[in-house]
PDB file of N, CA and C in Angstrom:
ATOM      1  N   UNK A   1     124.283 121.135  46.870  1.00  0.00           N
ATOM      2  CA  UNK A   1     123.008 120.499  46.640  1.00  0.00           C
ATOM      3  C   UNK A   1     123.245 119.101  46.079  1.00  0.00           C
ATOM      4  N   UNK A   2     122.415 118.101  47.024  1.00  0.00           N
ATOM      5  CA  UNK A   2     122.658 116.391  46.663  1.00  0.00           C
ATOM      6  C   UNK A   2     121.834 116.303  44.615  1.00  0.00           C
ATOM      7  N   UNK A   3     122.394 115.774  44.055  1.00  0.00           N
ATOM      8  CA  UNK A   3     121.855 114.959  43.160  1.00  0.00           C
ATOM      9  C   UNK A   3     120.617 113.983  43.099  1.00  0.00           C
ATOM     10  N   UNK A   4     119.404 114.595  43.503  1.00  0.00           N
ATOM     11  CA  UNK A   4     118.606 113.391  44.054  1.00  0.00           C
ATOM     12  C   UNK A   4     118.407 112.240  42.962  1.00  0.00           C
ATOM     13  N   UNK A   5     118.248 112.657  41.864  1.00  0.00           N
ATOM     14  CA  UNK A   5     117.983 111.270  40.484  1.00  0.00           C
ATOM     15  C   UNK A   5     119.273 110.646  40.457  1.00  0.00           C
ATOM     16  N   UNK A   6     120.922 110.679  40.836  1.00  0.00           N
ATOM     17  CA  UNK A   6     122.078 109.912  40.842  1.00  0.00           C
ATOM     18  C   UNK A   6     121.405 109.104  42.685  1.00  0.00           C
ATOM     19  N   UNK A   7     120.854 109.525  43.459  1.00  0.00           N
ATOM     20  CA  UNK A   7     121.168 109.617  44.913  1.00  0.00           C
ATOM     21  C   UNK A   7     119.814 107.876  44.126  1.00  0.00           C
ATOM     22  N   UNK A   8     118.699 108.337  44.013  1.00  0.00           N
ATOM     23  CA  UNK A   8     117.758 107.377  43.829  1.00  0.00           C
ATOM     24  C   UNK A   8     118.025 106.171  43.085  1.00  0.00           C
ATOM     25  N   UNK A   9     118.290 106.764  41.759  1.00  0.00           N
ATOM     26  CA  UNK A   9     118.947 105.261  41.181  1.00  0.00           C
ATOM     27  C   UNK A   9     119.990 103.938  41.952  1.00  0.00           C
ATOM     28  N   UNK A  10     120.700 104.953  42.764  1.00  0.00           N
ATOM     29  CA  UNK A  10     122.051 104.416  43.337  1.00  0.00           C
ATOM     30  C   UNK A  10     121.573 103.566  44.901  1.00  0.00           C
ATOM     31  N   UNK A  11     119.861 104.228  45.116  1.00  0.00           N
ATOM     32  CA  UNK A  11     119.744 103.744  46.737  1.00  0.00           C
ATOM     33  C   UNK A  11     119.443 102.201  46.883  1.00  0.00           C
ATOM     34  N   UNK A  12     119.433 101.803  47.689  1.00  0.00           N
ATOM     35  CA  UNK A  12     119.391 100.287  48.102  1.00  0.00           C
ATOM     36  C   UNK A  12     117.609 100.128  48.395  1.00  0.00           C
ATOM     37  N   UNK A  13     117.417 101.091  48.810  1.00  0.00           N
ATOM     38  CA  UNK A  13     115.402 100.656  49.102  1.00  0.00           C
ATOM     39  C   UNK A  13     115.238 102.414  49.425  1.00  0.00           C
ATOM     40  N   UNK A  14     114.146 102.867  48.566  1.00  0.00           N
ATOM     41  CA  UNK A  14     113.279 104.001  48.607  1.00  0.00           C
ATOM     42  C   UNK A  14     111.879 103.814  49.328  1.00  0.00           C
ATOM     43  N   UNK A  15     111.951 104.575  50.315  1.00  0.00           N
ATOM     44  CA  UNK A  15     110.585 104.352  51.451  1.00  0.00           C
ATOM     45  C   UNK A  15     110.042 105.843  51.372  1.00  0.00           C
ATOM     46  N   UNK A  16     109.107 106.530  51.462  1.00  0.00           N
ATOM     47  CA  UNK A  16     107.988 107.776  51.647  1.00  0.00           C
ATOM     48  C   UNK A  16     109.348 108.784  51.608  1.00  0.00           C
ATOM     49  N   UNK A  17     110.118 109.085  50.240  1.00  0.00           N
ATOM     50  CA  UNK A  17     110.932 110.071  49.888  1.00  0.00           C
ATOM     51  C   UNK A  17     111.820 109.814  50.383  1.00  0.00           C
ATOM     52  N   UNK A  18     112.407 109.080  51.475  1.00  0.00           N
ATOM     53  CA  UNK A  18     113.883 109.269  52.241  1.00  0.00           C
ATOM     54  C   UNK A  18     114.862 107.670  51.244  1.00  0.00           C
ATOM     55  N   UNK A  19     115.598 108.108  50.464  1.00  0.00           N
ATOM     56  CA  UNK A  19     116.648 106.993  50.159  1.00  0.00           C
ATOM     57  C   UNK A  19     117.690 106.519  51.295  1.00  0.00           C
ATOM     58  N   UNK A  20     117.817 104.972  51.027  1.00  0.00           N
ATOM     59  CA  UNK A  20     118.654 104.646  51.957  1.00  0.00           C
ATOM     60  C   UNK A  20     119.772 104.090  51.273  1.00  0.00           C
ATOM     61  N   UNK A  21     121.163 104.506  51.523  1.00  0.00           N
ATOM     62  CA  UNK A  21     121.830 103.676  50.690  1.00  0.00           C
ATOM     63  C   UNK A  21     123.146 103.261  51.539  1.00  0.00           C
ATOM     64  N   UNK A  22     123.591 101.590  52.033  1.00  0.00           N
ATOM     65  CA  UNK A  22     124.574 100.945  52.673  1.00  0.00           C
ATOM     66  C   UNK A  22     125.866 101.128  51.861  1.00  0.00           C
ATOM     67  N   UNK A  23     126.937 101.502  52.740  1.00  0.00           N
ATOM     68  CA  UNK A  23     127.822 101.608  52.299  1.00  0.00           C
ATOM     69  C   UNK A  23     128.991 100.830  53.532  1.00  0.00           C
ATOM     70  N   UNK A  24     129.970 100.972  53.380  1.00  0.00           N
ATOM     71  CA  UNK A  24     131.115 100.086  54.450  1.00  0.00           C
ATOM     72  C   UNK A  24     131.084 100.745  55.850  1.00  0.00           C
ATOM     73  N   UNK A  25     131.029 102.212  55.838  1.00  0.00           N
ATOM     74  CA  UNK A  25     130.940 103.212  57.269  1.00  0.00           C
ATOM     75  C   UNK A  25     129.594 102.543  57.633  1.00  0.00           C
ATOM     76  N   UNK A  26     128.055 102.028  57.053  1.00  0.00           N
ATOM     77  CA  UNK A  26     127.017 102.612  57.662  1.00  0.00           C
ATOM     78  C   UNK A  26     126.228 102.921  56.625  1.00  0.00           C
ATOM     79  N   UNK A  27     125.187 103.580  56.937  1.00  0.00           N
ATOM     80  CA  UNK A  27     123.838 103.929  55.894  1.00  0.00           C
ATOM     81  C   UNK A  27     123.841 105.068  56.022  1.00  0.00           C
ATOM     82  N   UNK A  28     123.761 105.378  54.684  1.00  0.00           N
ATOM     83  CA  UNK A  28     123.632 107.184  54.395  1.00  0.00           C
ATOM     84  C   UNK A  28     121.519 107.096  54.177  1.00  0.00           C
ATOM     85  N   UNK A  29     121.287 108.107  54.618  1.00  0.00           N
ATOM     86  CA  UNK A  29     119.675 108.103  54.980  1.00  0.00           C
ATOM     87  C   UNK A  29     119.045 109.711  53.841  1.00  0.00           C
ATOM     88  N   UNK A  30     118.861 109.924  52.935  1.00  0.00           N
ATOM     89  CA  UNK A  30     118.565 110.785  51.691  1.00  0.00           C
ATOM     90  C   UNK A  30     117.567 111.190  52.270  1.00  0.00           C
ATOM     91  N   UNK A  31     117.067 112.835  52.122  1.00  0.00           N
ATOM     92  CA  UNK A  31     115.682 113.133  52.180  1.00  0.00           C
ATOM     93  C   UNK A  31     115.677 113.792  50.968  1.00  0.00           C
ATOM     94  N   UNK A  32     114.950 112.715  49.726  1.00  0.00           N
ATOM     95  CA  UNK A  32     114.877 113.435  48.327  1.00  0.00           C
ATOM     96  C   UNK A  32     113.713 114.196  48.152  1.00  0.00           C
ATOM     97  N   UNK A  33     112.801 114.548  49.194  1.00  0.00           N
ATOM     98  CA  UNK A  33     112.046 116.128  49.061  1.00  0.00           C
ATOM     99  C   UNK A  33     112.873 117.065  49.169  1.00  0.00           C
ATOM    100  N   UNK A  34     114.172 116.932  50.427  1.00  0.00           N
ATOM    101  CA  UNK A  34     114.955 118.300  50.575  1.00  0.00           C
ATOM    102  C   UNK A  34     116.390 118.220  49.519  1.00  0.00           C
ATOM    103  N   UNK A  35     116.620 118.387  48.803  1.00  0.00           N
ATOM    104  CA  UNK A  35     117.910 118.012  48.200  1.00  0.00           C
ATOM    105  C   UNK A  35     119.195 118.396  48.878  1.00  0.00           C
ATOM    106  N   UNK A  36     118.969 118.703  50.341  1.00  0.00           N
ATOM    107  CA  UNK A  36     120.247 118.662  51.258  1.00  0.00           C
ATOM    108  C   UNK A  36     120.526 117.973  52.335  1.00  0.00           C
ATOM    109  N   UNK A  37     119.285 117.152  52.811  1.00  0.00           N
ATOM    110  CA  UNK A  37     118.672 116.322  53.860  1.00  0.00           C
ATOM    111  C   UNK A  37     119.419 115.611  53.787  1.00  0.00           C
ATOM    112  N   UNK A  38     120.623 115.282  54.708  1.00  0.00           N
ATOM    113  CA  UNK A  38     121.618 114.387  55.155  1.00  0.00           C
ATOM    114  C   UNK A  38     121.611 113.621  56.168  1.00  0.00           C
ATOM    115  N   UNK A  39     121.724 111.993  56.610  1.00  0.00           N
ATOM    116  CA  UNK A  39     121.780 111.186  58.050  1.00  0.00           C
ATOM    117  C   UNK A  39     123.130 110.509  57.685  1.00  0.00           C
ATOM    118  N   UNK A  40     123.955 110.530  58.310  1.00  0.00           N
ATOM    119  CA  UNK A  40     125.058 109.114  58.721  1.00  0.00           C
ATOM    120  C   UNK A  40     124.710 108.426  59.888  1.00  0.00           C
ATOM    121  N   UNK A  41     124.432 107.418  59.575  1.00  0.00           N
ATOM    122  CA  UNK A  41     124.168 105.956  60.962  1.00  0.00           C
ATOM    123  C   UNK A  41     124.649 105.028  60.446  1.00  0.00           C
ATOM    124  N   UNK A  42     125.612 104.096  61.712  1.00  0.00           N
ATOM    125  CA  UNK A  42     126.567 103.402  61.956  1.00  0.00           C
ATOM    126  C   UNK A  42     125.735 102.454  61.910  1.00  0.00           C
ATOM    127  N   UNK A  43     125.974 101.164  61.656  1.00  0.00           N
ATOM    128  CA  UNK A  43     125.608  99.905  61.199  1.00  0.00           C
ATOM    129  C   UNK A  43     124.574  99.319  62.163  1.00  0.00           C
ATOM    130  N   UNK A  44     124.900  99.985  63.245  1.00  0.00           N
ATOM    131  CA  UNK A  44     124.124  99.506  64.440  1.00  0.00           C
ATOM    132  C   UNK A  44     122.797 101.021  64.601  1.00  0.00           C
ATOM    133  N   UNK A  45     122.821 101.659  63.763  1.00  0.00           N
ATOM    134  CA  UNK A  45     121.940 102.508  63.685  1.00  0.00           C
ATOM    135  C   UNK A  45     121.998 103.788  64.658  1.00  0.00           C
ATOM    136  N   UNK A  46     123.403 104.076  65.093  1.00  0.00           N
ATOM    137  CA  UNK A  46     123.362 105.269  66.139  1.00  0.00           C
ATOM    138  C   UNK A  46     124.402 106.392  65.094  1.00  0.00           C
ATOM    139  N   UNK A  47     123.444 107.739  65.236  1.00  0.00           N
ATOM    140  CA  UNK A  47     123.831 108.551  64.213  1.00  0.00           C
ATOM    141  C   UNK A  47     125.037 108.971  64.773  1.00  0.00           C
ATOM    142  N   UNK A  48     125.650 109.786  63.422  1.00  0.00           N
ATOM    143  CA  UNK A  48     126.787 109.690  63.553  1.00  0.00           C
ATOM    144  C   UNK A  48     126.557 111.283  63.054  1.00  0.00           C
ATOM    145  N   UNK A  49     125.986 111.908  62.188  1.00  0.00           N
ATOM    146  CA  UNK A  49     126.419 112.843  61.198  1.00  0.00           C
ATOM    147  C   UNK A  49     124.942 113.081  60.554  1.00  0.00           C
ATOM    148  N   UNK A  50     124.459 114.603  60.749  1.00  0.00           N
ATOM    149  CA  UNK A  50     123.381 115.009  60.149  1.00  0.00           C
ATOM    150  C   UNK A  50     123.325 116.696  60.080  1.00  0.00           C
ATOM    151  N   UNK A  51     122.335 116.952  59.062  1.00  0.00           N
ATOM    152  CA  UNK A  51     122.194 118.471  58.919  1.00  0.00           C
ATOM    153  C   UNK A  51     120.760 118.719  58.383  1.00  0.00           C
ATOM    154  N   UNK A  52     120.285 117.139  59.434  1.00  0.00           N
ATOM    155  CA  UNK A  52     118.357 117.618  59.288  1.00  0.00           C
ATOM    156  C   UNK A  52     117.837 117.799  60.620  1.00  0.00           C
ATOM    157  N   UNK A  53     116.790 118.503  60.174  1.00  0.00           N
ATOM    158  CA  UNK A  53     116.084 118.550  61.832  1.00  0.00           C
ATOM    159  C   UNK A  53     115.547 117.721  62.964  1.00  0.00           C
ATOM    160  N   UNK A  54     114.885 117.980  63.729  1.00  0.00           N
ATOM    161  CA  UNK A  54     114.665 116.913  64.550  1.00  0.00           C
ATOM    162  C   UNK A  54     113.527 116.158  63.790  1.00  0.00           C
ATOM    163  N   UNK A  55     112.494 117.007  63.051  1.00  0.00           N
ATOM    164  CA  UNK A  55     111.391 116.181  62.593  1.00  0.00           C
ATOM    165  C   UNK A  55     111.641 114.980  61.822  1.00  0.00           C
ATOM    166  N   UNK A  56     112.869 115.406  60.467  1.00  0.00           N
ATOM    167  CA  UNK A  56     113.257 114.990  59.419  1.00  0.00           C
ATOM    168  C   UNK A  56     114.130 113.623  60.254  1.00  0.00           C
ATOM    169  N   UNK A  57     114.758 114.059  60.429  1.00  0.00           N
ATOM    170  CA  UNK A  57     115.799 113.068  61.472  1.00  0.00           C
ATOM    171  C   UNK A  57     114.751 111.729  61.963  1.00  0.00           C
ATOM    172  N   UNK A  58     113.662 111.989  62.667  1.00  0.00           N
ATOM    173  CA  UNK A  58     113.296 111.541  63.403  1.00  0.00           C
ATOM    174  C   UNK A  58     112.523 110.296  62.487  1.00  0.00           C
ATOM    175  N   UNK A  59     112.205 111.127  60.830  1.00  0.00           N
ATOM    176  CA  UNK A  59     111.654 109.999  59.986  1.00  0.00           C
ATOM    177  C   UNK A  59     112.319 108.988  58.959  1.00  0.00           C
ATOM    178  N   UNK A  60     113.647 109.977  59.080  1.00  0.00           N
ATOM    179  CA  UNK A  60     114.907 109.113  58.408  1.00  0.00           C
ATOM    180  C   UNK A  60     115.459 107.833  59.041  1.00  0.00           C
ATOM    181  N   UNK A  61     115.165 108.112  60.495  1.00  0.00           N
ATOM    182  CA  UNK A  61     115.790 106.822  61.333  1.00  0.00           C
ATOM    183  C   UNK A  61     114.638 105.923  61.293  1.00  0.00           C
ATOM    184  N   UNK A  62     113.374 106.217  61.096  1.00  0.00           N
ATOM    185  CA  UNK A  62     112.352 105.474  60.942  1.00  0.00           C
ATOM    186  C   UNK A  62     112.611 104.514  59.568  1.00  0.00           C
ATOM    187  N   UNK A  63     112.665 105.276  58.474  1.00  0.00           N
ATOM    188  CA  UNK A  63     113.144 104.795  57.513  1.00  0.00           C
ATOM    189  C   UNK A  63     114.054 103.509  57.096  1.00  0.00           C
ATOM    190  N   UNK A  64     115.032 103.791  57.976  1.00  0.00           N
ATOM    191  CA  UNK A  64     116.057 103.167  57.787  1.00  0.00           C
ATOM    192  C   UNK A  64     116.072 101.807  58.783  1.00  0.00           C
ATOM    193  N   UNK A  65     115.475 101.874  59.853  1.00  0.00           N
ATOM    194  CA  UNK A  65     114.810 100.719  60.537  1.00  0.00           C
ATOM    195  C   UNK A  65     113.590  99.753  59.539  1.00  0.00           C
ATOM    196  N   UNK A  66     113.109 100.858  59.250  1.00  0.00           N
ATOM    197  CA  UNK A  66     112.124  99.487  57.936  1.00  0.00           C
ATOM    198  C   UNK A  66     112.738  98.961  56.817  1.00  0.00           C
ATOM    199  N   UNK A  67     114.004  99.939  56.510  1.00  0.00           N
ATOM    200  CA  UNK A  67     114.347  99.980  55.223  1.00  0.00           C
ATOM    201  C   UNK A  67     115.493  98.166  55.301  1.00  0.00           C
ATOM    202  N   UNK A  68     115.777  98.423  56.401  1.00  0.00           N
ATOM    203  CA  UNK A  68     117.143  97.486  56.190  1.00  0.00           C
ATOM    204  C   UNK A  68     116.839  95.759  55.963  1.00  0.00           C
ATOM    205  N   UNK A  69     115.245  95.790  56.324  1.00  0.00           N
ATOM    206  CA  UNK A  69     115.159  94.554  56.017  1.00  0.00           C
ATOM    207  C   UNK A  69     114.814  94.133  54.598  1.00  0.00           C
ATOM    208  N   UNK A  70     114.496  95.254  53.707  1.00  0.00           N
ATOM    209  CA  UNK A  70     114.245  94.565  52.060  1.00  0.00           C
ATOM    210  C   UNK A  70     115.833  94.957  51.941  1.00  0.00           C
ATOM    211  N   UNK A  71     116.884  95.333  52.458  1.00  0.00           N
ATOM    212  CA  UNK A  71     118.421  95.531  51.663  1.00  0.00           C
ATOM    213  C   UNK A  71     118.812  94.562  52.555  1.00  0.00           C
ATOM    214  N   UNK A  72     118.625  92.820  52.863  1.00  0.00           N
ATOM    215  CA  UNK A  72     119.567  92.234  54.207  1.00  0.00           C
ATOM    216  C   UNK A  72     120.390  93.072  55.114  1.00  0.00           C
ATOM    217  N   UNK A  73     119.993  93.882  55.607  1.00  0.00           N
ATOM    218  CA  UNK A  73     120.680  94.382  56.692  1.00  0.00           C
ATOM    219  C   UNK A  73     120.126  94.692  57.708  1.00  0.00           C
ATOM    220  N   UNK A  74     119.111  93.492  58.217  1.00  0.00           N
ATOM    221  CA  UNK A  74     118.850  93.547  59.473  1.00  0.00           C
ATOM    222  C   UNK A  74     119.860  93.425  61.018  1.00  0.00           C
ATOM    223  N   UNK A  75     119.346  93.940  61.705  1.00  0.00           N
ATOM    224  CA  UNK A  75     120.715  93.751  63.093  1.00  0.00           C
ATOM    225  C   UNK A  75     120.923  92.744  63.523  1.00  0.00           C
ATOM    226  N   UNK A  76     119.929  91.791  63.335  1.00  0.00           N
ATOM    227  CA  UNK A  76     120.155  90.785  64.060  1.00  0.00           C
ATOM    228  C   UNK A  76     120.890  89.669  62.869  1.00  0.00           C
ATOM    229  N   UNK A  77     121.090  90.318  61.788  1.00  0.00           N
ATOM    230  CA  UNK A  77     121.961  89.450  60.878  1.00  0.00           C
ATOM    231  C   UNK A  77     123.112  89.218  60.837  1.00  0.00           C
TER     232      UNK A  77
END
């Protein structure tokens, strides 16, 4: 079980529960309603590594497309 209060403090931009946090691989994508809700996506945003569903998944990548522009990490940067 993730740490969600270490996971939140530590994220780069918090959007409707899902933390996003950049790291050197890529963006790890948090779902701090589920405290197991896991995304890995590669810099260019194609997943790599998950153990959420399609719904969850589907709002994490949402997430992380809005998210990257308040953390500079838009794609086209």
């Amino acid at each position: 079980m993730l740490d969600v209060t270490k996971i939140a403090d530590e994220a780069d931009v918090i959007i409707s529960g899902f933390a996003v946090k950049k790291k050197e691989d890529g963006f790890y994508v948090y779902n701090l309603n589920n405290a197991e809700g896991v995304a890995l996506f590669t810099k260019d945003e194609i997943l790599v590594e998950t153990n959420m569903d399609d719904i969850e998944l589907a709002m994490a990548q949402k997430t992380l497309t809005e998210g990257k522009k308040y953390i500079g990490a838009e794609q086209n940067a």
